[in-house]
Protein backbone atom coordinates (compact mmCIF):
# COMPACT_ATOMS: atom_id res chain seq x y z
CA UNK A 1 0.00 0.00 0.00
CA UNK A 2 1.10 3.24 -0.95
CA UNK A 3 1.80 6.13 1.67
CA UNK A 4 -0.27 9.19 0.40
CA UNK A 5 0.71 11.29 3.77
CA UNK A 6 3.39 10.53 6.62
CA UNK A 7 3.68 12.78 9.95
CA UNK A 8 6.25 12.14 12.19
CA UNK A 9 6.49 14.29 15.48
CA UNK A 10 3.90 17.07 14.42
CA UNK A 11 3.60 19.47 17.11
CA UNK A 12 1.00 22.22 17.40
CA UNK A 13 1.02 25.29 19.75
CA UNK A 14 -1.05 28.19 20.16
CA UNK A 15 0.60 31.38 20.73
CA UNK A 16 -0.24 32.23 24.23
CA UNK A 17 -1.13 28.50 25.35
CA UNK A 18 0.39 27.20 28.07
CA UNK A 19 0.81 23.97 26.62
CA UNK A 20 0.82 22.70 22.89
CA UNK A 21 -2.67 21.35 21.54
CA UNK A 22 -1.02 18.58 19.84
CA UNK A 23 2.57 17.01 21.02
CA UNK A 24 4.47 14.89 19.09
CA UNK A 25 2.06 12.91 17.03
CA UNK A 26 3.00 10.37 14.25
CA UNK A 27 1.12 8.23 11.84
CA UNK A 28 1.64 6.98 8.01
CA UNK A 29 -1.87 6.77 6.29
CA UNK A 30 -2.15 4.67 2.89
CA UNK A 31 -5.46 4.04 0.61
CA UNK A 32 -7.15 3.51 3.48
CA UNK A 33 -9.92 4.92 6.39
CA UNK A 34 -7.79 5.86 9.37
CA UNK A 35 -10.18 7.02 12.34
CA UNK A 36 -9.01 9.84 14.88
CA UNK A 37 -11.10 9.72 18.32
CA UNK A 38 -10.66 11.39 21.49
CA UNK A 39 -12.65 13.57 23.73
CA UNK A 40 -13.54 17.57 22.84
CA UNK A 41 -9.88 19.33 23.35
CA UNK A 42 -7.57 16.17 22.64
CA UNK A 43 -6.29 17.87 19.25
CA UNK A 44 -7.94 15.79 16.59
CA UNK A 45 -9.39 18.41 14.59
CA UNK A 46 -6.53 20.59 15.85
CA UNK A 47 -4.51 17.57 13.46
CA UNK A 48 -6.54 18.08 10.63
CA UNK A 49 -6.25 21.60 10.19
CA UNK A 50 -2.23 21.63 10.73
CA UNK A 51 -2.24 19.47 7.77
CA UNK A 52 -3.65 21.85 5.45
CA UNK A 53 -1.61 24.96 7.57
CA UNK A 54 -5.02 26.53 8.41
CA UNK A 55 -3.67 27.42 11.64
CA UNK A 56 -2.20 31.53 11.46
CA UNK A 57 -2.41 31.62 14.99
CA UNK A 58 -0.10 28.80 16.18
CA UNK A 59 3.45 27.25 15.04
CA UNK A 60 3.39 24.39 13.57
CA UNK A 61 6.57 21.91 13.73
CA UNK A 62 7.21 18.53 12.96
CA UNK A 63 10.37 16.30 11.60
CA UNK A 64 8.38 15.08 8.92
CA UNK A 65 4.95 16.16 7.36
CA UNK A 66 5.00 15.18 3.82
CA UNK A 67 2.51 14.96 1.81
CA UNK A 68 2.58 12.15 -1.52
CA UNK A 69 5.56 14.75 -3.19
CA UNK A 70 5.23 17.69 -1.00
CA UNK A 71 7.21 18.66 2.22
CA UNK A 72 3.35 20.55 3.76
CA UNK A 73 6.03 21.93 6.44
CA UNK A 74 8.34 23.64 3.65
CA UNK A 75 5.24 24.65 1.24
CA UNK A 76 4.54 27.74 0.78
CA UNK A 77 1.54 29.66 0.82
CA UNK A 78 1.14 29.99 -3.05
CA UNK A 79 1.75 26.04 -3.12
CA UNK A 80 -0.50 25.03 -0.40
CA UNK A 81 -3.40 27.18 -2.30
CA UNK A 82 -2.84 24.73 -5.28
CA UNK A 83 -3.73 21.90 -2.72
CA UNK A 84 -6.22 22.97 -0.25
CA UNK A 85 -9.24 21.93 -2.24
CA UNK A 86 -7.73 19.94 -5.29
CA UNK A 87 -5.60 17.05 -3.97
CA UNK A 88 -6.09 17.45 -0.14
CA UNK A 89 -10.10 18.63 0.72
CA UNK A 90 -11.72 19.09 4.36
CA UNK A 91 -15.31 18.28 4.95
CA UNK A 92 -16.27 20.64 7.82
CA UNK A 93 -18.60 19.71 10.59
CA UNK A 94 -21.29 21.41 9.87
CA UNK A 95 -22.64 23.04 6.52
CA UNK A 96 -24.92 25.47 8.18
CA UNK A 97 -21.57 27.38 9.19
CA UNK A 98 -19.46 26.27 6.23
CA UNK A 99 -22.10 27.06 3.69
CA UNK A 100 -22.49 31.09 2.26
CA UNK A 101 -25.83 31.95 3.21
CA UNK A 102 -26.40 34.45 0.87
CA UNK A 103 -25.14 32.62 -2.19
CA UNK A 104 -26.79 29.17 -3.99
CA UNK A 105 -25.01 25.54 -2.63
CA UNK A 106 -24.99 25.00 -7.01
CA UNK A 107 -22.65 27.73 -7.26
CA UNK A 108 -20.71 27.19 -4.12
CA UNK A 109 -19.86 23.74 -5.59
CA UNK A 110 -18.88 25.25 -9.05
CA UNK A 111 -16.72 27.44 -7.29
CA UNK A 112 -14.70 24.63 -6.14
CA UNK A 113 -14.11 23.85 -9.78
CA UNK A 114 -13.76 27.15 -11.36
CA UNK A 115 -11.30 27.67 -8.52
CA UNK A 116 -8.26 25.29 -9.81
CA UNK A 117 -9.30 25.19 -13.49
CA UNK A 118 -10.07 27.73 -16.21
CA UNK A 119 -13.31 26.46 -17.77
CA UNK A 120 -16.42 28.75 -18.64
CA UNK A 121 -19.35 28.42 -15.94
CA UNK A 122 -21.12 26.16 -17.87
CA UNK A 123 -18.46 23.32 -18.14
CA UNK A 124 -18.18 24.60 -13.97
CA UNK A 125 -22.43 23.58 -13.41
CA UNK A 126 -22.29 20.29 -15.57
CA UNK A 127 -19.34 19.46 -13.13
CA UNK A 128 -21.24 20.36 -10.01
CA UNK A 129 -24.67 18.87 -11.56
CA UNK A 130 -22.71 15.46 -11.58
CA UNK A 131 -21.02 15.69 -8.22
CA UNK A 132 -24.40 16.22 -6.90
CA UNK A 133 -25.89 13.25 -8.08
CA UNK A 134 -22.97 11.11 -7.07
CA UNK A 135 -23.42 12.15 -3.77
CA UNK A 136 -27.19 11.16 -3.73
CA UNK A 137 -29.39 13.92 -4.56
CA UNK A 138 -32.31 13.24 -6.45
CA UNK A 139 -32.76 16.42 -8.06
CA UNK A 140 -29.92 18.10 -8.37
CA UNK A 141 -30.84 20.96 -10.89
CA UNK A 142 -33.45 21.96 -8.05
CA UNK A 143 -31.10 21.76 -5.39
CA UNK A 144 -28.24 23.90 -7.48
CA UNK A 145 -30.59 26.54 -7.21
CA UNK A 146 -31.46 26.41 -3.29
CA UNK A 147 -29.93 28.74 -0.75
CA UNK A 148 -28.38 26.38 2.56
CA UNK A 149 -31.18 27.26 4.37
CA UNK A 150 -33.71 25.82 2.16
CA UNK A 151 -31.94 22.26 2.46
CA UNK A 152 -31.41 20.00 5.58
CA UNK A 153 -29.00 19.03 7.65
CA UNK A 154 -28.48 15.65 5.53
CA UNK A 155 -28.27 17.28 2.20
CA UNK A 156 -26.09 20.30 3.35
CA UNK A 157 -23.61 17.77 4.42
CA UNK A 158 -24.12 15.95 0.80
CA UNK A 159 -23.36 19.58 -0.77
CA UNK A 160 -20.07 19.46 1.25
CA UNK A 161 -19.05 16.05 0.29
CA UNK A 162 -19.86 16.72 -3.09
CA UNK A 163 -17.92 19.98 -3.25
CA UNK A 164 -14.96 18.84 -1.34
CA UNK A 165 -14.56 15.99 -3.63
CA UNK A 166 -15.43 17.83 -6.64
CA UNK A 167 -11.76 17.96 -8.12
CA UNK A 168 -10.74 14.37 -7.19
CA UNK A 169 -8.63 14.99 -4.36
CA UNK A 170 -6.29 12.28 -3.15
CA UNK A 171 -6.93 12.81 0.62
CA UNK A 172 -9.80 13.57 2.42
CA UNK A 173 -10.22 14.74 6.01
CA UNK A 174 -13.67 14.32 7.40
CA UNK A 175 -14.27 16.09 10.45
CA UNK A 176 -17.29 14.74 12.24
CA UNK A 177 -18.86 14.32 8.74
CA UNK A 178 -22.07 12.52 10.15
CA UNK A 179 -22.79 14.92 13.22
CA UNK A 180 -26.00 15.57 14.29
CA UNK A 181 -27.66 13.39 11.50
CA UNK A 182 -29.97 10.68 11.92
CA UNK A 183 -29.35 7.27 11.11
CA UNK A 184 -30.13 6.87 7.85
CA UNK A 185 -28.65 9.69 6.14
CA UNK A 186 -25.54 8.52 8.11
CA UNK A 187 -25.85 5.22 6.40
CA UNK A 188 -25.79 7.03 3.19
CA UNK A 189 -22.89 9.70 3.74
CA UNK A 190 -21.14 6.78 5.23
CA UNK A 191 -21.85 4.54 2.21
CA UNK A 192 -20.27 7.46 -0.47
CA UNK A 193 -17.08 7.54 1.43
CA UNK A 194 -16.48 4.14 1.74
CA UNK A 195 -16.96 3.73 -2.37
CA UNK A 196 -14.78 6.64 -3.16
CA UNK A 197 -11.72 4.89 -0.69
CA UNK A 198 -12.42 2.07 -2.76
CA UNK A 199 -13.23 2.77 -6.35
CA UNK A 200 -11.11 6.28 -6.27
CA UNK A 201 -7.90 5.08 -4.16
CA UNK A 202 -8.09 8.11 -2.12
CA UNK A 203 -6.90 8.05 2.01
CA UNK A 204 -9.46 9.05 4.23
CA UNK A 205 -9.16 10.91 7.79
CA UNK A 206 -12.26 10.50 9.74
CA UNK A 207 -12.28 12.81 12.91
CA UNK A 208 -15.19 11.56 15.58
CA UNK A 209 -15.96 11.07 19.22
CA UNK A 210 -18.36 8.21 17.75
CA UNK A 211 -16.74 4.66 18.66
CA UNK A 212 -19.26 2.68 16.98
CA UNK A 213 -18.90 4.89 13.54
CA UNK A 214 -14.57 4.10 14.08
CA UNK A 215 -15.32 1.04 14.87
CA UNK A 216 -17.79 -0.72 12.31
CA UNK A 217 -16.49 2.19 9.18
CA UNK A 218 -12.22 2.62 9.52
CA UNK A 219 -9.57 0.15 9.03
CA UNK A 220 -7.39 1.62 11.89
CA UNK A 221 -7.84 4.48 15.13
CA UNK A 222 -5.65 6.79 16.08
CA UNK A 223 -7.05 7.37 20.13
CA UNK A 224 -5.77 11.07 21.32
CA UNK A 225 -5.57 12.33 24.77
CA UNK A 226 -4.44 15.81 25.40
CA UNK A 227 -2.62 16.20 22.13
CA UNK A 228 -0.73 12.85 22.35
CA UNK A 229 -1.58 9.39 20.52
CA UNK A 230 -1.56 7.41 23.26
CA UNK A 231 -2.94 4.11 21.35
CA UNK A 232 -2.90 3.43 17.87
CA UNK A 233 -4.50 0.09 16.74
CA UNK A 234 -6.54 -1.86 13.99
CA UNK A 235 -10.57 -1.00 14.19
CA UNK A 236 -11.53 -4.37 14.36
CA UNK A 237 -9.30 -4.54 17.39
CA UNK A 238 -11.07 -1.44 19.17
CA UNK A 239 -12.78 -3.88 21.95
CA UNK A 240 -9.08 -5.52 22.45
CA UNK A 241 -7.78 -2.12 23.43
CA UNK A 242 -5.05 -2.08 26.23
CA UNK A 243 -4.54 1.40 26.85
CA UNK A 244 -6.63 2.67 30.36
CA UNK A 245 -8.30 5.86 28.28
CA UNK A 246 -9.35 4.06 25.59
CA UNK A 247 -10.81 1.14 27.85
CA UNK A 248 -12.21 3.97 29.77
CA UNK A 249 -14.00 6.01 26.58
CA UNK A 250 -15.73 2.16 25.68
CA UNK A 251 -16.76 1.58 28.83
CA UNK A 252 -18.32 4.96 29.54
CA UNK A 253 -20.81 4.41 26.42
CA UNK A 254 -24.52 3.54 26.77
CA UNK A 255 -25.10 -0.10 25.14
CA UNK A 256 -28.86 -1.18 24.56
CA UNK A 257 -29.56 -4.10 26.24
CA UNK A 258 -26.48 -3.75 29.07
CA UNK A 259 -26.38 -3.55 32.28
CA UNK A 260 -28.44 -1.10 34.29
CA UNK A 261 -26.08 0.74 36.26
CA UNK A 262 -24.29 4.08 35.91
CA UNK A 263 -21.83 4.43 33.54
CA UNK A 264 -18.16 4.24 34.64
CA UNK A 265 -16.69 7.68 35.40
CA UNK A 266 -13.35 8.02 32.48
CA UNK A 267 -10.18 8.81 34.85
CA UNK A 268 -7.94 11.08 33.44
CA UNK A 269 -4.28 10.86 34.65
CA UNK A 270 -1.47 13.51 33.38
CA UNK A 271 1.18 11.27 32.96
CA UNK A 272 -0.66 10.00 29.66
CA UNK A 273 0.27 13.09 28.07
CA UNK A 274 4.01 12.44 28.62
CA UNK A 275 4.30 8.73 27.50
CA UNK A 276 5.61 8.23 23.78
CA UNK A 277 3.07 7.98 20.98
């Protein structure tokens, strides 16, 4: 399996923090789904965004973070606008805050495409059309023409897939990409990244606090705890666990049909943020 992206050692630190929001992390990702879980404030989206150097307000450092046949650390602005959005995309958490209000989801998608190739508009909608009904949407010349707050919470998420992946990136980072939708339409969103890790060859980042989505959808988990990887195993393997935290985050979750009694308290201890990842 090829490496698309390989991090060794990327630190994080917000100017003014007392402490970095991510320390020393290191992983390899391949054509593959590689799941990053942790509680709110562990660094996982903090990870995601480093990546793409959408971070003005903090240093980032690392000994490696290279990207298929880019050094991301040595890039330079001009360079890193040719890949934000063409070969490495971000689907955001949540479209009612990533979407314009003001302007039509049809030609936010375009935009994605007009952005990183010269073609007139029309060649720009065809494009978008398509994406939209690869993503599911039954009717996507209506949709095109909605504003985000005409569509739901499912199908604003759809629009981001569709636009993120609009210009066949090679890696996709997914942060929290089923949030706050119900179980079917996470089925469905689920279902479209899965075929394009398979039928496109692309690597996949899924950021969540779901288990059961890491667990049943990614080949392998990254668990964080205050900026650290403290446990780094296959998904299948995710009930096998050995570190204490991530025993602790799958104990502390509601099963239907277990026991009725309250739900384990997690323990936190600080010298998990000093052992190596």
């Amino acid at each position: 399996m090829s490496v698309i992206l390989d991090v060794q050692n990327l630190s994080v630190a917000y100017r003014g923090a007392p402490s970095p929001a991510v320390n020393r992390v290191s992983f390899q990702l391949g054509q593959e789904r590689l799941g990053i879980v942790g509680e709110s404030g562990s660094g996982k989206s903090t990870v995601g965004r480093a990546l793409l150097k959408l971070l003005d307000s903090a240093d980032i450092t690392a000994d490696r973070m290279r990207f298929q046949d880019v050094d991301l650390l040595a890039a330079s602005e001009r360079q890193m606008l040719g890949i934000r959005g063409k070969r490495m995309s971000m689907i955001l958490q949540d479209p009612k805050f990533s979407l314009n209000p003001i302007r039509k989801v049809g030609d936010q998608v375009a935009e994605a495409w007009l952005a990183h190739n010269r073609a007139p508009h029309r060649d720009a909608k065809a494009r978008a059309l398509e994406m939209l009904e690869s993503v599911s949407i039954r009717d996507p010349e209506r949709v095109y023409d909605m504003y985000p707050h005409q569509v739901s919470g499912g199908m604003g998420q759809r629009v981001m897939i569709a636009m993120m992946l609009l210009t066949d990136p090679q890696l996709v980072i997914a942060d929290e990409p089923t949030s706050a939708l119900d179980v079917t339409v996470r089925m469905q969103v689920l279902s479209i990244l899965d075929t394009l890790v398979r039928d496109r060859g692309i690597g996949l980042i899924v950021i969540s606090h779901d288990l059961n989505l890491v667990r049943n959808f990614c080949d392998r988990v990254l668990i964080m705890y205050a900026g650290r990887v403290v446990e780094s195993l296959a998904a299948a393997d995710l009930d096998r666990a050995q570190h204490p935290y991530t025993q602790g985050l799958l104990a502390a979750q509601p099963r239907i049909g277990g026991p009725r009694r309250p739900l384990p308290v997690l323990q936190r201890r600080p010298e998990w943020a000093q052992e190596p990842s």
